[in-house]
N, C-alpha and C. Protein backbone atom coordinates (compact mmCIF):
# COMPACT_ATOMS: atom_id res chain seq x y z
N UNK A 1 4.74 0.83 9.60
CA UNK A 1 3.58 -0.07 9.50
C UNK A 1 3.24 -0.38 8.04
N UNK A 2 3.22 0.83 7.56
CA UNK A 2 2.67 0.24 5.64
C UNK A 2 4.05 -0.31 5.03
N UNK A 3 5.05 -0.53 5.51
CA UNK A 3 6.34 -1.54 5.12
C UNK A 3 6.00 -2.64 5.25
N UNK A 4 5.24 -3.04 6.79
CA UNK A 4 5.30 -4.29 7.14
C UNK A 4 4.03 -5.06 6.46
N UNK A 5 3.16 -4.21 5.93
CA UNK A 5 1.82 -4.68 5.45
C UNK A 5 2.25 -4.92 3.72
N UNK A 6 2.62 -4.30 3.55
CA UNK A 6 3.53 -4.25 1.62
C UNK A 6 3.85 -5.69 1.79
N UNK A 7 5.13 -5.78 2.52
CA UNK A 7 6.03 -6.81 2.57
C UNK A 7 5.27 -7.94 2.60
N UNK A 8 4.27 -8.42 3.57
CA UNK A 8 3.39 -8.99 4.41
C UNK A 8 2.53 -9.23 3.09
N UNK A 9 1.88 -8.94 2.46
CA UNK A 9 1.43 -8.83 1.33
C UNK A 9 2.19 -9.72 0.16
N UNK A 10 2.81 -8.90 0.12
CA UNK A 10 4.20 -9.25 -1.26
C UNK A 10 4.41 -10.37 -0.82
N UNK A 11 5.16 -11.09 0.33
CA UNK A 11 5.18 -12.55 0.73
C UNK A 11 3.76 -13.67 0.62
N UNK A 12 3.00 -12.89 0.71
CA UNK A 12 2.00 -13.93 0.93
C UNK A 12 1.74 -14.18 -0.93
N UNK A 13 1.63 -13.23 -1.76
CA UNK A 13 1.34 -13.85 -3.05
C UNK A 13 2.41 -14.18 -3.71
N UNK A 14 4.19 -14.11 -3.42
CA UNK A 14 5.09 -14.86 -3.49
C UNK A 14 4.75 -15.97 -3.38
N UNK A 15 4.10 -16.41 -2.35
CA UNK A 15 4.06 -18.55 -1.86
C UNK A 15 3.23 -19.06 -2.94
N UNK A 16 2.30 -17.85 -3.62
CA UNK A 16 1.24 -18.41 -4.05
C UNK A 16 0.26 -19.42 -3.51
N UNK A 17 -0.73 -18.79 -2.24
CA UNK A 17 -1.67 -19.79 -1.56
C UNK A 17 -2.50 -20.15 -1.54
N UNK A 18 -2.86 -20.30 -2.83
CA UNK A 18 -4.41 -20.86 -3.51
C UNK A 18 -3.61 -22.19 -4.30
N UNK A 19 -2.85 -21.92 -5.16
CA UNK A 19 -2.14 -22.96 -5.80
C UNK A 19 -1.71 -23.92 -4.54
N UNK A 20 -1.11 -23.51 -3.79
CA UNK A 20 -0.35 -24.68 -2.71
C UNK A 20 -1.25 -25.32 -1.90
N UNK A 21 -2.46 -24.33 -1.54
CA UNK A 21 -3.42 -25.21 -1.09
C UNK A 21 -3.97 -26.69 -2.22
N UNK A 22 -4.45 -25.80 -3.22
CA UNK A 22 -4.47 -27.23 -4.25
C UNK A 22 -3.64 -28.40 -4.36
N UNK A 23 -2.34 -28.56 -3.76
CA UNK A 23 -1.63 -29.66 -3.95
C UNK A 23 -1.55 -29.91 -2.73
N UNK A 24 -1.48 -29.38 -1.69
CA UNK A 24 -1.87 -29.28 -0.32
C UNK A 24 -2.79 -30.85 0.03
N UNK A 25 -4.25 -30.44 -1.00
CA UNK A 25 -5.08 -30.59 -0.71
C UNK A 25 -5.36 -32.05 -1.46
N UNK A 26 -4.20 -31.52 -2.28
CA UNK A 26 -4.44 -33.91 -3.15
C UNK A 26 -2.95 -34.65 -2.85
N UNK A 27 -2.53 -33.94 -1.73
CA UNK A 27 -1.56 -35.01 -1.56
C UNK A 27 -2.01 -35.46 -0.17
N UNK A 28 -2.86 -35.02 0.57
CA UNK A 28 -3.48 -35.17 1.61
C UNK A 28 -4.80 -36.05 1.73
N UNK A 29 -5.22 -36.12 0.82
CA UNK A 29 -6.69 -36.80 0.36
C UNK A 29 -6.96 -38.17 0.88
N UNK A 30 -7.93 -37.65 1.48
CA UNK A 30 -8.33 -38.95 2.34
C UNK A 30 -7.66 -39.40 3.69
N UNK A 31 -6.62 -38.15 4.23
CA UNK A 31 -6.07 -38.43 5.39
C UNK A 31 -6.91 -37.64 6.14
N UNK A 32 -6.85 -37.73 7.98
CA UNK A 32 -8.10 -37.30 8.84
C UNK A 32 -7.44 -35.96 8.61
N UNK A 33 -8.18 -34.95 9.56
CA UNK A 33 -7.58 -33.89 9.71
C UNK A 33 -6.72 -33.58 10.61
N UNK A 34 -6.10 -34.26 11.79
CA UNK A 34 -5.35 -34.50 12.46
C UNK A 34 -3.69 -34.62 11.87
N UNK A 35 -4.34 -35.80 11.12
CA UNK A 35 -3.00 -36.06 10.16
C UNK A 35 -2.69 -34.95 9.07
N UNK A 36 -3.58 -33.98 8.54
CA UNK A 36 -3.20 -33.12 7.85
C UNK A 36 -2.67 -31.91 8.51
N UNK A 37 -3.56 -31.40 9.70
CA UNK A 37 -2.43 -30.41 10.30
C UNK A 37 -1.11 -30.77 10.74
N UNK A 38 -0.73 -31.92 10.94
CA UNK A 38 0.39 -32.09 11.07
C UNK A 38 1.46 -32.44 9.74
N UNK A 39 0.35 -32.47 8.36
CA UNK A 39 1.59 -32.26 7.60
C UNK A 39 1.85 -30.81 7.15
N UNK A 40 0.41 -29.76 7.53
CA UNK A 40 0.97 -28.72 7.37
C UNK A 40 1.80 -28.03 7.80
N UNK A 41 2.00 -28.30 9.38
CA UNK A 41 2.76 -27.50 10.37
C UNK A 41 4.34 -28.06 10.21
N UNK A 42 4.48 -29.10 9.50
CA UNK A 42 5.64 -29.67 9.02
C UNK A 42 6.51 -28.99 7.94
N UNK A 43 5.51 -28.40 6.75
CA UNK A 43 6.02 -28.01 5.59
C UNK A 43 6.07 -26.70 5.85
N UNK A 44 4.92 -25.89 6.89
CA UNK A 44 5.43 -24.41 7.28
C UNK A 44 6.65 -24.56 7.85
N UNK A 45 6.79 -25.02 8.99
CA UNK A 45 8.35 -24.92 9.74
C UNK A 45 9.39 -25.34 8.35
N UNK A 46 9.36 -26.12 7.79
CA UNK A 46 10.87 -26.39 6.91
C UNK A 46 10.62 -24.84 5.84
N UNK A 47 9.25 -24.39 5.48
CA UNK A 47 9.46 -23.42 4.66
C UNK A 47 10.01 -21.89 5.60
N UNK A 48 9.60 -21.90 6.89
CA UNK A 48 10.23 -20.66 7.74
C UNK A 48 11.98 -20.87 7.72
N UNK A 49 11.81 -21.73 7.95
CA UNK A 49 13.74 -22.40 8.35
C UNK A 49 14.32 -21.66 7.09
N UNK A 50 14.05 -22.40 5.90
CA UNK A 50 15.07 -22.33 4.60
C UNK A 50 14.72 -20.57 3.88
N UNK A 51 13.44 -20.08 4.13
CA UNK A 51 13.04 -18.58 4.07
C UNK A 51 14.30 -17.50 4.99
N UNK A 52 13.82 -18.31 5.69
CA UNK A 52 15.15 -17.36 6.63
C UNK A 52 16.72 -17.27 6.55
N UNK A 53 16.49 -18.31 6.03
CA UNK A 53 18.55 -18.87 5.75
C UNK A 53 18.40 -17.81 4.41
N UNK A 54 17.71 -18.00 3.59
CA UNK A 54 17.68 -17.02 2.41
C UNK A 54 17.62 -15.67 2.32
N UNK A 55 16.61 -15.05 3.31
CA UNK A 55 16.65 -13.74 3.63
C UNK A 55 17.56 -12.78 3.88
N UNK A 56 18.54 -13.67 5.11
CA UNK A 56 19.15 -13.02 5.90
C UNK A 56 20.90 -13.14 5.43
N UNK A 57 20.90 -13.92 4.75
CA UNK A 57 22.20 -14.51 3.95
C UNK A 57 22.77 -14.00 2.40
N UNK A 58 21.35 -13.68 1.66
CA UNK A 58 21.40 -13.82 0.37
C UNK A 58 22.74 -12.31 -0.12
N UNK A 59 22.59 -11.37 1.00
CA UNK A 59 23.61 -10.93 0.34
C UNK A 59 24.67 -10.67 0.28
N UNK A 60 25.28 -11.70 1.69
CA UNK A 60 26.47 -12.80 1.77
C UNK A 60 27.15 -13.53 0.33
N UNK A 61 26.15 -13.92 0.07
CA UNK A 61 25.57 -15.44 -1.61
C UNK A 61 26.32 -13.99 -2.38
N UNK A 62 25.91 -13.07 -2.51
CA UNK A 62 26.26 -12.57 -3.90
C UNK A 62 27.53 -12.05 -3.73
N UNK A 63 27.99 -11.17 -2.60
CA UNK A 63 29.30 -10.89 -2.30
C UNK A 63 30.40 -12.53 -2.80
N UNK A 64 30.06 -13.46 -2.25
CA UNK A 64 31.04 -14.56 -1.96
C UNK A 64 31.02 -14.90 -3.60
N UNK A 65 29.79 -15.17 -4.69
CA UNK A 65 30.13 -15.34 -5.82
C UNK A 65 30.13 -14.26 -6.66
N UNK A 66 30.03 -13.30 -6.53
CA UNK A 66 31.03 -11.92 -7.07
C UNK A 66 29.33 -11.58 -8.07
N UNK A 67 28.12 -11.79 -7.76
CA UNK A 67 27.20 -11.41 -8.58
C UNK A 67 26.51 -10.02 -8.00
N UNK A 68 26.24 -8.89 -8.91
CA UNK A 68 25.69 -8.13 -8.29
C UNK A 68 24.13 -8.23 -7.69
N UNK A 69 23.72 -7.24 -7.31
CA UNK A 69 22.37 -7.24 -6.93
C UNK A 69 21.44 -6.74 -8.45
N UNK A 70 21.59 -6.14 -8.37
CA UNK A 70 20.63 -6.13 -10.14
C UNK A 70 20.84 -6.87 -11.13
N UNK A 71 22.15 -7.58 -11.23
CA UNK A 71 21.65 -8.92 -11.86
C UNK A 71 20.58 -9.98 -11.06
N UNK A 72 21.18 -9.91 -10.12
CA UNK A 72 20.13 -10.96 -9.67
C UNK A 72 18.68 -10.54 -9.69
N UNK A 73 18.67 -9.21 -9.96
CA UNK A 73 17.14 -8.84 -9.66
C UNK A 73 16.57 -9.24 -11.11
N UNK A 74 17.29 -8.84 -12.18
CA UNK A 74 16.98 -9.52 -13.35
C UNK A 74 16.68 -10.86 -13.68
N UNK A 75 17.70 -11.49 -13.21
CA UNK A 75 17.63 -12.85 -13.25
C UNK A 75 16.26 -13.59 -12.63
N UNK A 76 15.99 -13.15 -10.93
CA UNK A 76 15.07 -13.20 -10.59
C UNK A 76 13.72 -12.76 -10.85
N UNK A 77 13.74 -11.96 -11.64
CA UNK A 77 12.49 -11.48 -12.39
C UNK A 77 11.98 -12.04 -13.43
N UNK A 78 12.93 -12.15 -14.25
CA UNK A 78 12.69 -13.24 -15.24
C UNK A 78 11.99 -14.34 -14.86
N UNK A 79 12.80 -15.13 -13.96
CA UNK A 79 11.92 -16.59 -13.05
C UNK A 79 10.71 -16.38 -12.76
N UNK A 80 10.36 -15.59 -11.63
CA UNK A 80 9.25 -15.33 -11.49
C UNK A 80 8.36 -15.12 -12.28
N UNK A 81 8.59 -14.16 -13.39
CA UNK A 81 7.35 -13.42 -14.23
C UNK A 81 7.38 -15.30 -15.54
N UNK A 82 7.74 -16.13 -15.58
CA UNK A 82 8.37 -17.59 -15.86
C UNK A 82 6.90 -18.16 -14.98
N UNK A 83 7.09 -18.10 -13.70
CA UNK A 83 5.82 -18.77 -12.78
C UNK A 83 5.03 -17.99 -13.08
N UNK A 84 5.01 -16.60 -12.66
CA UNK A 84 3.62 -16.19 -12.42
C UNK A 84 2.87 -16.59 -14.23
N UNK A 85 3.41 -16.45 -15.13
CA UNK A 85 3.09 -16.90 -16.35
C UNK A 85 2.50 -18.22 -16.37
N UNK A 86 2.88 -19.70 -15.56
CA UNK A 86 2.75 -20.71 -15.80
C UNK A 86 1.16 -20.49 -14.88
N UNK A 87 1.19 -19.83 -13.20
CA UNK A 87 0.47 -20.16 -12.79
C UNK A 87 -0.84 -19.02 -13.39
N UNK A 88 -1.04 -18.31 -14.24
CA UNK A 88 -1.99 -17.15 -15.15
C UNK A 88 -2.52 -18.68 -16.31
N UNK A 89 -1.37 -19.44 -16.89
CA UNK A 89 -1.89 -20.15 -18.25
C UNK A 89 -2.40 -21.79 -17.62
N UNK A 90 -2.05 -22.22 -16.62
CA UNK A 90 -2.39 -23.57 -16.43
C UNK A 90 -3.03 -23.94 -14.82
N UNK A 91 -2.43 -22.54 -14.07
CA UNK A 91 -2.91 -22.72 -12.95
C UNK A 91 -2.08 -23.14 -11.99
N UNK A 92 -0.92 -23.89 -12.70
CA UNK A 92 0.31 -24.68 -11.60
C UNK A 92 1.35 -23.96 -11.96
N UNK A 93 2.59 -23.93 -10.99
CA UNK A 93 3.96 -23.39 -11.28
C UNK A 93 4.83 -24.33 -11.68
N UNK A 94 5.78 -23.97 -12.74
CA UNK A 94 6.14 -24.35 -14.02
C UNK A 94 7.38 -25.51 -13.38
N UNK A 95 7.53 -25.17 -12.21
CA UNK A 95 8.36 -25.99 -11.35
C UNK A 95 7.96 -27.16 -10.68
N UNK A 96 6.55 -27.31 -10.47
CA UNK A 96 6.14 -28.82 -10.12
C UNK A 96 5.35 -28.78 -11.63
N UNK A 97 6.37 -30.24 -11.40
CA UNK A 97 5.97 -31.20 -12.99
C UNK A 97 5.28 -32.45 -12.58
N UNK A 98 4.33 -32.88 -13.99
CA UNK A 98 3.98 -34.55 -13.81
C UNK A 98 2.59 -34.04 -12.83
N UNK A 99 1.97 -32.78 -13.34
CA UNK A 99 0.31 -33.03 -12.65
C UNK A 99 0.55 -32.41 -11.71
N UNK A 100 -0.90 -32.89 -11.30
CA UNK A 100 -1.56 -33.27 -9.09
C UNK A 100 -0.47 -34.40 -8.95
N UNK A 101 0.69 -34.58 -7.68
CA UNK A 101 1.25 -35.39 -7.28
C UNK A 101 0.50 -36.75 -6.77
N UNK A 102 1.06 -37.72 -6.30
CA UNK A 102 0.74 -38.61 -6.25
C UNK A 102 0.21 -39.19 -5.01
N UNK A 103 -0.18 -39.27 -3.79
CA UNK A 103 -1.15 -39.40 -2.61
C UNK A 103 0.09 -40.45 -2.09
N UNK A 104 0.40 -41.39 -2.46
CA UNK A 104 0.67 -42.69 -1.41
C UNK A 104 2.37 -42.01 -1.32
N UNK A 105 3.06 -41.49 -0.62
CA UNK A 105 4.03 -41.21 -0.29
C UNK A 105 3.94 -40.96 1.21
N UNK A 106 5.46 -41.55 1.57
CA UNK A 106 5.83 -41.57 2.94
C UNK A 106 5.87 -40.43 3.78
N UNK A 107 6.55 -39.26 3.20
CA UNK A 107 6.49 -38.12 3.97
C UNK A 107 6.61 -36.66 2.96
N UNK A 108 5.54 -36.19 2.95
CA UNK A 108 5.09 -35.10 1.92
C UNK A 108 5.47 -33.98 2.45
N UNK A 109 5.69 -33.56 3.20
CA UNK A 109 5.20 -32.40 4.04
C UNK A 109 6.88 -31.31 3.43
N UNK A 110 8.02 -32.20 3.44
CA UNK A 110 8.86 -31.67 2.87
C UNK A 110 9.12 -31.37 1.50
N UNK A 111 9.14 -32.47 1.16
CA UNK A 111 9.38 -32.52 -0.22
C UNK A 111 8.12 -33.19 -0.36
N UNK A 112 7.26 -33.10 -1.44
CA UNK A 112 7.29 -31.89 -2.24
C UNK A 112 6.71 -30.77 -2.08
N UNK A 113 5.98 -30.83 -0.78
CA UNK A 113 5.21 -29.70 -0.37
C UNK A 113 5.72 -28.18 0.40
N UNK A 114 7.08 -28.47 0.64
CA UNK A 114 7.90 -27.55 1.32
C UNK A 114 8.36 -26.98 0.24
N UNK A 115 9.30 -27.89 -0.49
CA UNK A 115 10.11 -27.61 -1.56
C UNK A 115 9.53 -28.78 -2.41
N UNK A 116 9.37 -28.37 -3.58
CA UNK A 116 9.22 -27.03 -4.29
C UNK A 116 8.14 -26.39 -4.72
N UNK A 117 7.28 -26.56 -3.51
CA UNK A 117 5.61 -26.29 -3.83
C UNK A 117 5.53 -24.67 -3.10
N UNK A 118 5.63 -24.53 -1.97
CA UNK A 118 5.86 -23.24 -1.62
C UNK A 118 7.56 -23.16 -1.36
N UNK A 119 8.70 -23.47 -1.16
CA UNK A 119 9.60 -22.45 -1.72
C UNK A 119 10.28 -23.45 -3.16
N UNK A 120 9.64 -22.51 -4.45
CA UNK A 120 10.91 -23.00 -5.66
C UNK A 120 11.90 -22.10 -6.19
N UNK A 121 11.89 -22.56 -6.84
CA UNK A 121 13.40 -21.65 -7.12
C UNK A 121 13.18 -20.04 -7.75
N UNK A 122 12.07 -19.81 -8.14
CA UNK A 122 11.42 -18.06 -8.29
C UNK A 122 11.58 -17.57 -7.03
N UNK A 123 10.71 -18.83 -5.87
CA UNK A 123 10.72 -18.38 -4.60
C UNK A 123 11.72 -17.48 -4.14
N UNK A 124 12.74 -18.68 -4.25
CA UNK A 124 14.14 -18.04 -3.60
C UNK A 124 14.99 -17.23 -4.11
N UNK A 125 15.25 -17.43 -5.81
CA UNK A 125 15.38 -15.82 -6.07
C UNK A 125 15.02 -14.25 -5.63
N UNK A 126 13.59 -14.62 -5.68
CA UNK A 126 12.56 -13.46 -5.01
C UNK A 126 13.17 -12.57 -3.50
N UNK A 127 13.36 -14.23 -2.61
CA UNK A 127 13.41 -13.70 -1.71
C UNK A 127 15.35 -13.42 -1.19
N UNK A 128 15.66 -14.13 -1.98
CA UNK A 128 17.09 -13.54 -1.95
C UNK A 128 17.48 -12.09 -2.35
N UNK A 129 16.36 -11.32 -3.26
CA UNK A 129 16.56 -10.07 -3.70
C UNK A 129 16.40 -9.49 -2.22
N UNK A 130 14.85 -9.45 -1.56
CA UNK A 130 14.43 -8.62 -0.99
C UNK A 130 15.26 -8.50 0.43
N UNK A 131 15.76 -10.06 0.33
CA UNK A 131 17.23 -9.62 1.79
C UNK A 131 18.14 -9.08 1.65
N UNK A 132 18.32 -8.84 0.65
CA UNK A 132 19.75 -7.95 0.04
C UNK A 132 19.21 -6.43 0.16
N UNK A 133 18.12 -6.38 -0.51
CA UNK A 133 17.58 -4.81 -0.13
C UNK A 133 16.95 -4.30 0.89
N UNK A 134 16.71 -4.99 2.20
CA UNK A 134 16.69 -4.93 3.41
C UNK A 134 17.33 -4.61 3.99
N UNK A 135 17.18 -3.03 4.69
CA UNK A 135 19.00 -2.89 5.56
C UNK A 135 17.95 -2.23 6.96
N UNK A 136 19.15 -2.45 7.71
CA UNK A 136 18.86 -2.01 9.49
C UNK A 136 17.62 -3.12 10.13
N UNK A 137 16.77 -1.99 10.26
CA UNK A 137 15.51 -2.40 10.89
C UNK A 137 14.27 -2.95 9.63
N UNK A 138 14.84 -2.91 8.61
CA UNK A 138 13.53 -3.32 7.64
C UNK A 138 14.05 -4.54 7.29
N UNK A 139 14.96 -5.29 8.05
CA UNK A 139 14.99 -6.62 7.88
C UNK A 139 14.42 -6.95 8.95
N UNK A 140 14.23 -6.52 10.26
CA UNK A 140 13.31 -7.17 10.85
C UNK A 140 12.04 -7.11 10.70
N UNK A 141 11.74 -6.16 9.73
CA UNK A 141 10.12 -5.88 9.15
C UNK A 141 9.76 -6.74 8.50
N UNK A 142 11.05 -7.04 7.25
CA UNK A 142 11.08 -8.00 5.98
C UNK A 142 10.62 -9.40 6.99
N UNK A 143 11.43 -9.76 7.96
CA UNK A 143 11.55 -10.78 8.20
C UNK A 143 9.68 -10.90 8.94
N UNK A 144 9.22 -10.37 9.82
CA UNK A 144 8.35 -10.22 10.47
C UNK A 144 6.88 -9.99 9.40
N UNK A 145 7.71 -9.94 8.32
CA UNK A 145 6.51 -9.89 7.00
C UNK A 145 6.23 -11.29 6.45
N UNK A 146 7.83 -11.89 5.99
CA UNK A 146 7.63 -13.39 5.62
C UNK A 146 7.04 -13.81 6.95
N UNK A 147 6.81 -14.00 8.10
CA UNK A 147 6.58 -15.02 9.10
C UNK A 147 4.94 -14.70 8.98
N UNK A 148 4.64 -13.46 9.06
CA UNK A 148 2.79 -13.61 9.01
C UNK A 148 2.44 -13.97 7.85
N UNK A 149 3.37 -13.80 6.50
CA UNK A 149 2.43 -14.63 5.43
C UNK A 149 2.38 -16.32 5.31
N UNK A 150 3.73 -16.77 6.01
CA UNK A 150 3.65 -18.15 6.02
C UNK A 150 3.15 -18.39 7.40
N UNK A 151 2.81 -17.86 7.92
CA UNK A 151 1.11 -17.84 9.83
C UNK A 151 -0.01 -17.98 8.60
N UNK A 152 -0.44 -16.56 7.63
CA UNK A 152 -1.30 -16.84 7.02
C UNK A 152 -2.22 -17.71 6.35
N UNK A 153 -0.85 -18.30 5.44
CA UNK A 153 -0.58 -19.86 4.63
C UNK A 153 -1.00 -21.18 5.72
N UNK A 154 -0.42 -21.11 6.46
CA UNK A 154 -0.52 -21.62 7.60
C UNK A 154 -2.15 -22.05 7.70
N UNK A 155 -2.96 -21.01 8.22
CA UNK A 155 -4.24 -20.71 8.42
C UNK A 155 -5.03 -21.11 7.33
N UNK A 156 -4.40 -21.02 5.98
CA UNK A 156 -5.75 -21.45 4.90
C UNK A 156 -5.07 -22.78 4.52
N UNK A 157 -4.17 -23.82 4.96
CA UNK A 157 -3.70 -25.26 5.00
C UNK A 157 -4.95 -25.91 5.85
N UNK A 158 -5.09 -24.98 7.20
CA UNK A 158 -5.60 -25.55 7.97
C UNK A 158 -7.18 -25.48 7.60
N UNK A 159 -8.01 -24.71 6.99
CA UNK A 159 -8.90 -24.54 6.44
C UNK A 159 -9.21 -25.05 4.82
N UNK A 160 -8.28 -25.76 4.82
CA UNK A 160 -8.37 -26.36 2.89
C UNK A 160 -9.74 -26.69 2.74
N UNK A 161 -10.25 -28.04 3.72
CA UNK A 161 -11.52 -28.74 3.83
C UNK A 161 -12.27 -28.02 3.20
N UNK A 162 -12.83 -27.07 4.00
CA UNK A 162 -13.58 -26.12 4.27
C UNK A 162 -13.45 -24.82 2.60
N UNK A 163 -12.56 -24.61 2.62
CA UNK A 163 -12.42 -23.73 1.70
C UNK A 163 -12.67 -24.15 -0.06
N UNK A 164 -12.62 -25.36 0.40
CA UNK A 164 -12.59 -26.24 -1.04
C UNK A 164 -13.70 -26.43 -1.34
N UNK A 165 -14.28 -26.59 -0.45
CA UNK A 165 -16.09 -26.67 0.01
C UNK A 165 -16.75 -25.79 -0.59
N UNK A 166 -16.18 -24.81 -0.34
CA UNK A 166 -16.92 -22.86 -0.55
C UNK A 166 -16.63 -22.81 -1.97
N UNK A 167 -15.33 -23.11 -2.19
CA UNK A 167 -15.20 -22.42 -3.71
C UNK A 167 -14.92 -23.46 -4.68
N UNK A 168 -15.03 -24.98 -4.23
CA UNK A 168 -14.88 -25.85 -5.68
C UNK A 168 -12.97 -25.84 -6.32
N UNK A 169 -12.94 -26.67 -6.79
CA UNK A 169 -11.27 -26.59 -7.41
C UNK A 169 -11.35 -25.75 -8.42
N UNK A 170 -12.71 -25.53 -9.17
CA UNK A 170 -12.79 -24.32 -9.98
C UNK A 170 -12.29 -22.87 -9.53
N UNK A 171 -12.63 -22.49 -8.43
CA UNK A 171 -12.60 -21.47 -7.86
C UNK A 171 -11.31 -21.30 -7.55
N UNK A 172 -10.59 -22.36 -6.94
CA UNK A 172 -9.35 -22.41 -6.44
C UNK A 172 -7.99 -21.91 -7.78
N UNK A 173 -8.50 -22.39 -9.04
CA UNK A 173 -7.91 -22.57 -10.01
C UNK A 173 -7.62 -21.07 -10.43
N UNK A 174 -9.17 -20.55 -10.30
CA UNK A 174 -9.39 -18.89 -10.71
C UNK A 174 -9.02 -18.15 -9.78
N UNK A 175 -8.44 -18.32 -8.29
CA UNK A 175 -7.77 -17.39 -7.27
C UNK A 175 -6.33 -17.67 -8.00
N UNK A 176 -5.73 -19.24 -8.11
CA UNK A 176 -4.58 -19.58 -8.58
C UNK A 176 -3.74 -18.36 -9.72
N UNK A 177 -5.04 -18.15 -10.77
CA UNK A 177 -4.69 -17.65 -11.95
C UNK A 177 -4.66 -15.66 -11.63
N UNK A 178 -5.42 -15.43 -10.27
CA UNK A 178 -5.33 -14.20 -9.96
C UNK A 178 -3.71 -13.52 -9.09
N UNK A 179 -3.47 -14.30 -8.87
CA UNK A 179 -2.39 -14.71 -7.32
C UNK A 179 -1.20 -14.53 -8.99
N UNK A 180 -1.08 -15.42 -10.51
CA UNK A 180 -0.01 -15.11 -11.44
C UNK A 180 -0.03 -13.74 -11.53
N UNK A 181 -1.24 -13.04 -11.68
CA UNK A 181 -1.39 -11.57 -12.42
C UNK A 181 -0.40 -10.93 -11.58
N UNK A 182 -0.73 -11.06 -10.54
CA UNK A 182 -0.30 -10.24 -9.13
C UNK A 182 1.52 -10.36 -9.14
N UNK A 183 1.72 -11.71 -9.11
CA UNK A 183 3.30 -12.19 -9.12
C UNK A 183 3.77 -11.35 -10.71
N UNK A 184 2.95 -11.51 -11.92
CA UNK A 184 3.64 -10.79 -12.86
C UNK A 184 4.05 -9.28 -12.50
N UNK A 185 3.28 -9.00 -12.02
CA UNK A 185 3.59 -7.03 -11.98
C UNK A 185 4.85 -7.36 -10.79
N UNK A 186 4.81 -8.62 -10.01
CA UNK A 186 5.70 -8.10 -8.67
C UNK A 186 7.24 -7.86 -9.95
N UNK A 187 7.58 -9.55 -10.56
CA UNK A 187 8.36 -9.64 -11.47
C UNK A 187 8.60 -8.68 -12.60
N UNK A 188 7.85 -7.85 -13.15
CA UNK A 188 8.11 -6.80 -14.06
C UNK A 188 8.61 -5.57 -12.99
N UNK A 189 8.80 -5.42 -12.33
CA UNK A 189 9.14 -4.34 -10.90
C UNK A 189 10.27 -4.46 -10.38
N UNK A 190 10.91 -5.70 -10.52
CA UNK A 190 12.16 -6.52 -9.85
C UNK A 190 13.06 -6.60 -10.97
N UNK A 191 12.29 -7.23 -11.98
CA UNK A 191 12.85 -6.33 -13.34
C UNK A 191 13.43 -5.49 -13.64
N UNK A 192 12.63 -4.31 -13.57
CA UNK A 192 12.96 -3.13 -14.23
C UNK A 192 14.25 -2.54 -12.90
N UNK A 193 13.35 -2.84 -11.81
CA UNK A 193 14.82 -2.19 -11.03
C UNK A 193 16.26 -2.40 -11.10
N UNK A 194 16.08 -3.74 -11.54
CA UNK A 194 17.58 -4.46 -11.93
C UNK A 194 18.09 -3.74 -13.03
N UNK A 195 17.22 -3.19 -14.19
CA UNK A 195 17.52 -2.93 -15.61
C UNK A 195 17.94 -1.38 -15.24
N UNK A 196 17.54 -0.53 -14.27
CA UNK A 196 17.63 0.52 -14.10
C UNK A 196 18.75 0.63 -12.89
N UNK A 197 19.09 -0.15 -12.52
CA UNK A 197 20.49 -0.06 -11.90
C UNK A 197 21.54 -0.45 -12.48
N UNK A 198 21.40 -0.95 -13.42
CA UNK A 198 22.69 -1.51 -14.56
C UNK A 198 22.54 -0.23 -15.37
N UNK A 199 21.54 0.83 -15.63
CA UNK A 199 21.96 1.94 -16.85
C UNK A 199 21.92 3.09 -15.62
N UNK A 200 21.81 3.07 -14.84
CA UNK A 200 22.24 4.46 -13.85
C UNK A 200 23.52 4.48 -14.02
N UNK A 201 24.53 4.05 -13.87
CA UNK A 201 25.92 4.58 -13.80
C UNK A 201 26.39 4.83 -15.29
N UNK A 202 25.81 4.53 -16.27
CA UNK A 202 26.03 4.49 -17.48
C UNK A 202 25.60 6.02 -17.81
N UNK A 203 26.54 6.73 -18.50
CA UNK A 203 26.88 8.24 -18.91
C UNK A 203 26.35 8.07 -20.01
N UNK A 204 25.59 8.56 -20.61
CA UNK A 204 24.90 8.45 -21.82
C UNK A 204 24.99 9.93 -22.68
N UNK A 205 25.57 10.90 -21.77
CA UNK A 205 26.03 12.14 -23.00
C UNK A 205 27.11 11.71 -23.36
């Protein structure tokens, strides 16, 4: 149970869902709410789909291009602690460029709100680590962890209105910048494990 709540956790401030609500919430502007749950339930399903291809694959991905797992954890740490940095100094992730996006577009819900608003490329680093270090039954934990944080996500899409109401874009900005702190320590952790599996085999007498 405290696996599935960690994980469950750890995924949910991965998506970062104060930030995504914010773009969520101005690429939607001025549409009913009808029309907005349906672009949310659009960009959750494409973000469950491509979460999962990543999870459950990623350490397929590294076998087939000959990369280890602690590089990638490095690599991936780097990225991340990259976002969680952008979203601590400006509030947005360093991966959507050019502002608040732009309202009059045909179909949002994927691009850019799927990709690369909740999954970018930290994302999927991230979560390509944690499927690789998932074995037996704690991939169905892992997996059963990503699905309630993007249910979660889910739940405060559907409540943007409302929530925006309560706390102002100010507020939103200052959860935004709490949600980096959080992603930095995940990234200094993913880090170091990578750094400490590259000097474990290393004989140092």
């Amino acid at each position: 149970m405290s696996l599935l709540i960690s994980t469950w956790i750890k995924f949910f401030f991965l998506f970062a869902p104060f930030f995504v609500l914010s773009m969520f919430l101005a690429l939607t502007r001025g549409e009913s709410a009808e029309a907005r749950k349906k672009v949310a339930n659009k960009a959750i399903i494409a973000a469950i789909s491509i979460a999962i291809i990543l999870l459950f694959f990623g350490g397929a991905l590294f076998k087939v291009l000959g990369i280890t797992l602690d590089s990638f954890r490095i690599g991936s740490g780097i990225l991340l602690f990259m976002s969680a940095l952008s979203l601590v100094k400006d509030g947005t992730r360093n991966h959507v460029t050019g502002g608040m996006p732009n309202e009059e577009r045909d179909d949002i819900s994927v691009v850019p709100l799927a990709v690369p608003t909740i999954i970018g490329p930290a994302t999927i680093g991230t979560i390509l680590v944690y499927g690789a270090d998932f074995k037996g039954w704690d991939l169905i934990i892992g997996l059963t962890g990503l699905l309630l944080a993007l249910a979660t996500l889910l739940v405060i899409l559907y409540s943007g209105s409302l929530i925006e109401k309560l706390l102002g874009r100010t507020g939103l900005n200052i959860l935004s910048k709490i949600t980096g702190l959080i992603l930095a320590a995940m990234a200094a952790q993913i880090f170091m494990s990578g750094v400490m599996g590259f000097l474990a085999p290393v004989d140092v007498t």
